[in-house]
N, C-alpha and C. Protein backbone atom coordinates (compact mmCIF):
# COMPACT_ATOMS: atom_id res chain seq x y z
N UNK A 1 1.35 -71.93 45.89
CA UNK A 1 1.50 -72.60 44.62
C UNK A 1 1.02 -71.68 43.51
N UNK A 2 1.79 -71.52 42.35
CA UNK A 2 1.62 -70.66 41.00
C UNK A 2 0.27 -71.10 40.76
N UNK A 3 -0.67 -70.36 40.26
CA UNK A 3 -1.67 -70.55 39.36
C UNK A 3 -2.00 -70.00 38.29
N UNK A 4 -2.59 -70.37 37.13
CA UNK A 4 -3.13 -69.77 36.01
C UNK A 4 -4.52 -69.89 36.07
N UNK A 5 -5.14 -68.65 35.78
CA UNK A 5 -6.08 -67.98 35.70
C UNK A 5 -6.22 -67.71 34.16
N UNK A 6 -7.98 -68.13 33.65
CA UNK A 6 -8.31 -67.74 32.34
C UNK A 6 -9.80 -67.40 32.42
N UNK A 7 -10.28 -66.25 31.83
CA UNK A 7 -11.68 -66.27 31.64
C UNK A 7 -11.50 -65.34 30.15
N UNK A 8 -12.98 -65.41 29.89
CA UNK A 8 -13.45 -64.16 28.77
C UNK A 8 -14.66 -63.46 29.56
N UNK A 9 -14.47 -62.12 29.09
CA UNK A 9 -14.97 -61.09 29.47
C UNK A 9 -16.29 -61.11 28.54
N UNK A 10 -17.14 -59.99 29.06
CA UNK A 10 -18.00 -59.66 27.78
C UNK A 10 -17.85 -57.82 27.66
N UNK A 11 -16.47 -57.91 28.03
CA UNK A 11 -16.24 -56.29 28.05
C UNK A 11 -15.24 -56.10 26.01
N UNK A 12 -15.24 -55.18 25.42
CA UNK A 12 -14.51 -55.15 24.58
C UNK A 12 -13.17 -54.40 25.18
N UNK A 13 -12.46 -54.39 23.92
CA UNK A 13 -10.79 -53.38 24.05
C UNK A 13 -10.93 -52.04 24.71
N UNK A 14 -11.66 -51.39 24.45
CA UNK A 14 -11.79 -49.67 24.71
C UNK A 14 -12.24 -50.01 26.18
N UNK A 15 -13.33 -50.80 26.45
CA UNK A 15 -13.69 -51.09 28.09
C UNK A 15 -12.33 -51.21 29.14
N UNK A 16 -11.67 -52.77 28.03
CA UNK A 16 -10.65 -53.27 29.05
C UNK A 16 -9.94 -52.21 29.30
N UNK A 17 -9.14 -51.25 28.11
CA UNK A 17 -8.24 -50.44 28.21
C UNK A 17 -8.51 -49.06 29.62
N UNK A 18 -9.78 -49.34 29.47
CA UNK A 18 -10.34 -48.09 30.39
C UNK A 18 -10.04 -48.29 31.51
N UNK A 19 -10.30 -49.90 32.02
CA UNK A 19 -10.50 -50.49 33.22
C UNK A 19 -8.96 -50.65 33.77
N UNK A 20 -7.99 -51.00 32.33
CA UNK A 20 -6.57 -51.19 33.12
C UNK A 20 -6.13 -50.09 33.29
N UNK A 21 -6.19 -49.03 33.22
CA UNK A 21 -6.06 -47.15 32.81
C UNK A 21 -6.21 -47.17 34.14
N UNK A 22 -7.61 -47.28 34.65
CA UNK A 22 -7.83 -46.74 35.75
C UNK A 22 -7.37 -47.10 36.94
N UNK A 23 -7.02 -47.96 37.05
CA UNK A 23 -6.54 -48.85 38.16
C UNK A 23 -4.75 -49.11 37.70
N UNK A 24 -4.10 -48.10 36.91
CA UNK A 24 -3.44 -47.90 36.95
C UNK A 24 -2.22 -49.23 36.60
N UNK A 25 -2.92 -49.70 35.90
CA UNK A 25 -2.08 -51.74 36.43
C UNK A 25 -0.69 -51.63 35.75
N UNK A 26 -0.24 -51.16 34.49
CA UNK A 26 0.61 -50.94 34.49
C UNK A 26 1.97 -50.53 34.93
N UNK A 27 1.41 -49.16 35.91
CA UNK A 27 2.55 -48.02 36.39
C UNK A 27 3.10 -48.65 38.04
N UNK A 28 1.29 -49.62 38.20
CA UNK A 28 1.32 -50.44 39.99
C UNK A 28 1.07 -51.82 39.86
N UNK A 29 2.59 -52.33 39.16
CA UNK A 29 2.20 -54.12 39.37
C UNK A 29 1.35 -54.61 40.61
N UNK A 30 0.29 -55.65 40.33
CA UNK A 30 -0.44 -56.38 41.63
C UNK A 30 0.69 -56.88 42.20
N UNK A 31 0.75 -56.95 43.27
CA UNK A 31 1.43 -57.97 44.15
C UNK A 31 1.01 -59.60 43.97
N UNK A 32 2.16 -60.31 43.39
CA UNK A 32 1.79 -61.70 43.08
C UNK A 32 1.53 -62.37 41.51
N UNK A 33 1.52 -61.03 40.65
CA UNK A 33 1.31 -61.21 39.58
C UNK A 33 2.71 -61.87 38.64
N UNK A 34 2.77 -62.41 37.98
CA UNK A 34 4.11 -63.48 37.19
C UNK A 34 4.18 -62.88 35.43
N UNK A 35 3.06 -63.04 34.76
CA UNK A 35 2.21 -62.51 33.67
C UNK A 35 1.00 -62.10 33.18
N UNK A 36 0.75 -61.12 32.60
CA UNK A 36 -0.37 -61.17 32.34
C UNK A 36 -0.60 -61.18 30.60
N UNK A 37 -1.69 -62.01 29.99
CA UNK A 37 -2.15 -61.61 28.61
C UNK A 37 -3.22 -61.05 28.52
N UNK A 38 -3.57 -60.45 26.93
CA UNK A 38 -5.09 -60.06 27.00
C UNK A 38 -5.35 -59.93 25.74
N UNK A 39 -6.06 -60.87 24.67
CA UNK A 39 -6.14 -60.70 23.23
C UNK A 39 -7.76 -60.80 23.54
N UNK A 40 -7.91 -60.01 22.02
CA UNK A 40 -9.49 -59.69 21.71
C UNK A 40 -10.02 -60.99 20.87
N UNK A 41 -11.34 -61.59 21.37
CA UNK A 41 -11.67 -63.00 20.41
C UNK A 41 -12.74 -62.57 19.47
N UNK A 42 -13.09 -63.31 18.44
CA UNK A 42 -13.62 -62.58 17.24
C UNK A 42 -14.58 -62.35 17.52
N UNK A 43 -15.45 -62.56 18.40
CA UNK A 43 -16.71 -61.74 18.69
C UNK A 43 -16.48 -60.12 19.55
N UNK A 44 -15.38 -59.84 19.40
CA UNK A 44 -14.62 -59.20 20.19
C UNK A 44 -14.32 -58.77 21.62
N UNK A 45 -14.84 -59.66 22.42
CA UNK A 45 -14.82 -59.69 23.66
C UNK A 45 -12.97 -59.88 24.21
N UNK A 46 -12.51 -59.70 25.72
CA UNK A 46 -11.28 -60.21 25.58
C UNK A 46 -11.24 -61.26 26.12
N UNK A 47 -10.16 -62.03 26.25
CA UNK A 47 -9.77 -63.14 26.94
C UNK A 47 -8.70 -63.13 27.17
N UNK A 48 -8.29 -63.32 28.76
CA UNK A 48 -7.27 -62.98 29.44
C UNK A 48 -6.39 -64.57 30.36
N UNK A 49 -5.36 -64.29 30.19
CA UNK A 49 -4.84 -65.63 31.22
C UNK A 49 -3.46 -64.66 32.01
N UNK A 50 -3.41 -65.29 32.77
CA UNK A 50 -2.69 -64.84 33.83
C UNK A 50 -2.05 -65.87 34.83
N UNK A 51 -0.94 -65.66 35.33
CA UNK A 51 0.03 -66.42 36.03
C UNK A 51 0.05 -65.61 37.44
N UNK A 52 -0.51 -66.44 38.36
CA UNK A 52 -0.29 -65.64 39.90
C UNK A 52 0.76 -66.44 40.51
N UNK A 53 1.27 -65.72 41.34
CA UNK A 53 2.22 -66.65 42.84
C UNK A 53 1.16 -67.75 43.55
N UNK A 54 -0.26 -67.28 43.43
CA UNK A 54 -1.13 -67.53 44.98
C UNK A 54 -2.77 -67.45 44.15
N UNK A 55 -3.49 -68.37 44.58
CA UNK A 55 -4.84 -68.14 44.89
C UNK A 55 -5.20 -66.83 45.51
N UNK A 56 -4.70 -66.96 46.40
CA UNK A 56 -4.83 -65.97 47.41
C UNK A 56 -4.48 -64.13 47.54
N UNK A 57 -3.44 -63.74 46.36
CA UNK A 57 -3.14 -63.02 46.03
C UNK A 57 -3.71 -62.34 44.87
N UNK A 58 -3.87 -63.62 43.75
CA UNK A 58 -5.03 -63.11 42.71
C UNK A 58 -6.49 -62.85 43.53
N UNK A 59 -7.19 -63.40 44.37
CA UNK A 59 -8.32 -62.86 44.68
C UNK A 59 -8.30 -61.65 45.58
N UNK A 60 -6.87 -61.39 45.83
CA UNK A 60 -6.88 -59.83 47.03
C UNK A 60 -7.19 -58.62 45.60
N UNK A 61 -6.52 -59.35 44.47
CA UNK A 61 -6.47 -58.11 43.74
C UNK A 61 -7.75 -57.49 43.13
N UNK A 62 -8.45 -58.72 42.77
CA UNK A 62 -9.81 -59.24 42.20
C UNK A 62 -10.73 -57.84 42.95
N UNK A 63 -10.52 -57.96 44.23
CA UNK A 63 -11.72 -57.75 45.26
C UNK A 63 -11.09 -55.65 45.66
N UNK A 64 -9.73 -55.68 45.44
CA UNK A 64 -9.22 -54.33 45.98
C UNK A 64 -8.94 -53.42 44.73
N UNK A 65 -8.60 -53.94 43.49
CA UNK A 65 -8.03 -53.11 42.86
C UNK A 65 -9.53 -53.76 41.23
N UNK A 66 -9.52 -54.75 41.18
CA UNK A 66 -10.34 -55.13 39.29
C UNK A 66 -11.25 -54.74 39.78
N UNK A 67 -12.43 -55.32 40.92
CA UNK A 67 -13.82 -54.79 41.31
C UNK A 67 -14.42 -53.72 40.95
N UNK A 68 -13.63 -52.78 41.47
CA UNK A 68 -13.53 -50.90 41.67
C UNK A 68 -13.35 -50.60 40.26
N UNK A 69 -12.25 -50.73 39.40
CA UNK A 69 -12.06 -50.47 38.41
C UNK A 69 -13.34 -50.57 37.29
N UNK A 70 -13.71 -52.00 37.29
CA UNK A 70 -14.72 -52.31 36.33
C UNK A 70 -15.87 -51.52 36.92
N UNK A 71 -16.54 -51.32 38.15
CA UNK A 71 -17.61 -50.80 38.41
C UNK A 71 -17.08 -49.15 38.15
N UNK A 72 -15.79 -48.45 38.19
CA UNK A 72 -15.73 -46.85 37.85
C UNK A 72 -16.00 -47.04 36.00
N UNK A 73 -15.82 -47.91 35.32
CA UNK A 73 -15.85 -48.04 33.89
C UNK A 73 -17.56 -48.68 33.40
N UNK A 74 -18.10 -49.37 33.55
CA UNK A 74 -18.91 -49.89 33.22
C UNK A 74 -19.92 -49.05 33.99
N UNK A 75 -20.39 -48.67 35.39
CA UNK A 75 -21.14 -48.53 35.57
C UNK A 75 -21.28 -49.30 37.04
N UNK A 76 -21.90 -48.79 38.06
CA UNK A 76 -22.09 -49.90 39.52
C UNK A 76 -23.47 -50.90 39.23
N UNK A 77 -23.95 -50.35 38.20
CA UNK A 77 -25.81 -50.89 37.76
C UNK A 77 -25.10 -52.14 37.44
N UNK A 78 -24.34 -52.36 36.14
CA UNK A 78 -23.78 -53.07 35.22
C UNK A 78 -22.41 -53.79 36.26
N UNK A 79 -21.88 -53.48 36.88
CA UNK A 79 -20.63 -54.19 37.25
C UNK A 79 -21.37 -55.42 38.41
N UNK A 80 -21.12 -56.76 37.73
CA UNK A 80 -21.10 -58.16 37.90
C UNK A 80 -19.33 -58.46 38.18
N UNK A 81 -18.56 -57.32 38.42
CA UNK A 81 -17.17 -58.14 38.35
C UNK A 81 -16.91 -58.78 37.55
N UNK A 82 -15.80 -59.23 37.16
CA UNK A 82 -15.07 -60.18 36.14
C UNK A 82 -15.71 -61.53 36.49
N UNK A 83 -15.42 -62.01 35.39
CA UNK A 83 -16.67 -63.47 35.11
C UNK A 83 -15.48 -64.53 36.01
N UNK A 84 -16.47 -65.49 36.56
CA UNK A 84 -15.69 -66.73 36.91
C UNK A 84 -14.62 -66.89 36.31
N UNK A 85 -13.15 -67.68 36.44
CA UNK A 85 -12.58 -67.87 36.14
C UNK A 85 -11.81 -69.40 36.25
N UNK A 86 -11.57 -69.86 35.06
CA UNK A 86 -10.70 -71.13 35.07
C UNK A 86 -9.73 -71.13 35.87
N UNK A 87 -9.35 -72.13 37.09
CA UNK A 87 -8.28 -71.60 37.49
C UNK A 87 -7.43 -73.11 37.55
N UNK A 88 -6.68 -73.11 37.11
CA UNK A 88 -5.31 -74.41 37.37
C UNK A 88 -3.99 -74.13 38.18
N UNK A 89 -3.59 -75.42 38.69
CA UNK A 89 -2.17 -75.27 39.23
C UNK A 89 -1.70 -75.00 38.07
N UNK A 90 -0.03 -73.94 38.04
CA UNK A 90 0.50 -73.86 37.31
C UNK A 90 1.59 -75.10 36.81
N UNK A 91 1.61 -75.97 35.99
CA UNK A 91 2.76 -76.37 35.64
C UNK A 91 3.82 -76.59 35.30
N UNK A 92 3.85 -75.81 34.16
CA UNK A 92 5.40 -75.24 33.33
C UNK A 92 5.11 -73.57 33.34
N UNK A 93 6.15 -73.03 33.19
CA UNK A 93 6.43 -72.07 32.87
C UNK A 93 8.09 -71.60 31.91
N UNK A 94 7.64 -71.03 30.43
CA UNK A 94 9.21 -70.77 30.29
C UNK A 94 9.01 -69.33 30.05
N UNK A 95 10.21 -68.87 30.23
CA UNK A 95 10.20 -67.76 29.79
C UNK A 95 12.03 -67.29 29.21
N UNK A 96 11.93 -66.71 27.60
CA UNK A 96 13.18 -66.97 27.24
C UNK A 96 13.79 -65.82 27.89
N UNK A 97 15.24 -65.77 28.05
CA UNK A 97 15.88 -64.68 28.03
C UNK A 97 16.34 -63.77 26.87
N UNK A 98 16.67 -62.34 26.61
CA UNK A 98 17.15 -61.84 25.52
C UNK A 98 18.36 -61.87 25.70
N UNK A 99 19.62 -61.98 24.68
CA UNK A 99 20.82 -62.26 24.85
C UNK A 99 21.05 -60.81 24.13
């Protein structure tokens, strides 16, 4: 079953950017991933939501590919992993087409 995933970080932009850099997330979609967002909130921390296939797939990625990343960026002293996260069944989803 789809899920959405939301937390805020207490990492800023230059962190996140580092962290998605390194782990390459762009060039190597996760397996299971649908969407991802990531806007900066005015204290400037980010906050991210995300659309998985699976529970189960978002936490393979969590544990193999974000873990590693945030602890090569932040530091292994400092890396707590990504904060808890909201997680819901997904309900709707649209997504338009371009004509």
């Amino acid at each position: 079953m789809p899920i959405v995933v939301q937390y805020t970080t207490e990492i800023g932009p230059d962190e996140y950017d580092a962290v998605v850099s390194g782990m390459r997330f762009h060039d190597k979609l996760p397996e299971g991933l649908i969407v991802h967002t990531a806007a900066v909130t005015a204290d400037g921390r980010m906050r991210v939501f995300d659309v998985w296939q699976s529970q189960e797939l978002h936490d393979r990625f969590v544990e193999t590919r974000l873990r590693p990343a945030i602890a090569e960026v932040v530091g292994r002293d400092r890396d707590e992993g990504p904060p808890a996260p909201q997680v819901h069944q997904l309900h709707s989803l649209v997504k338009p087409v371009r004509r």
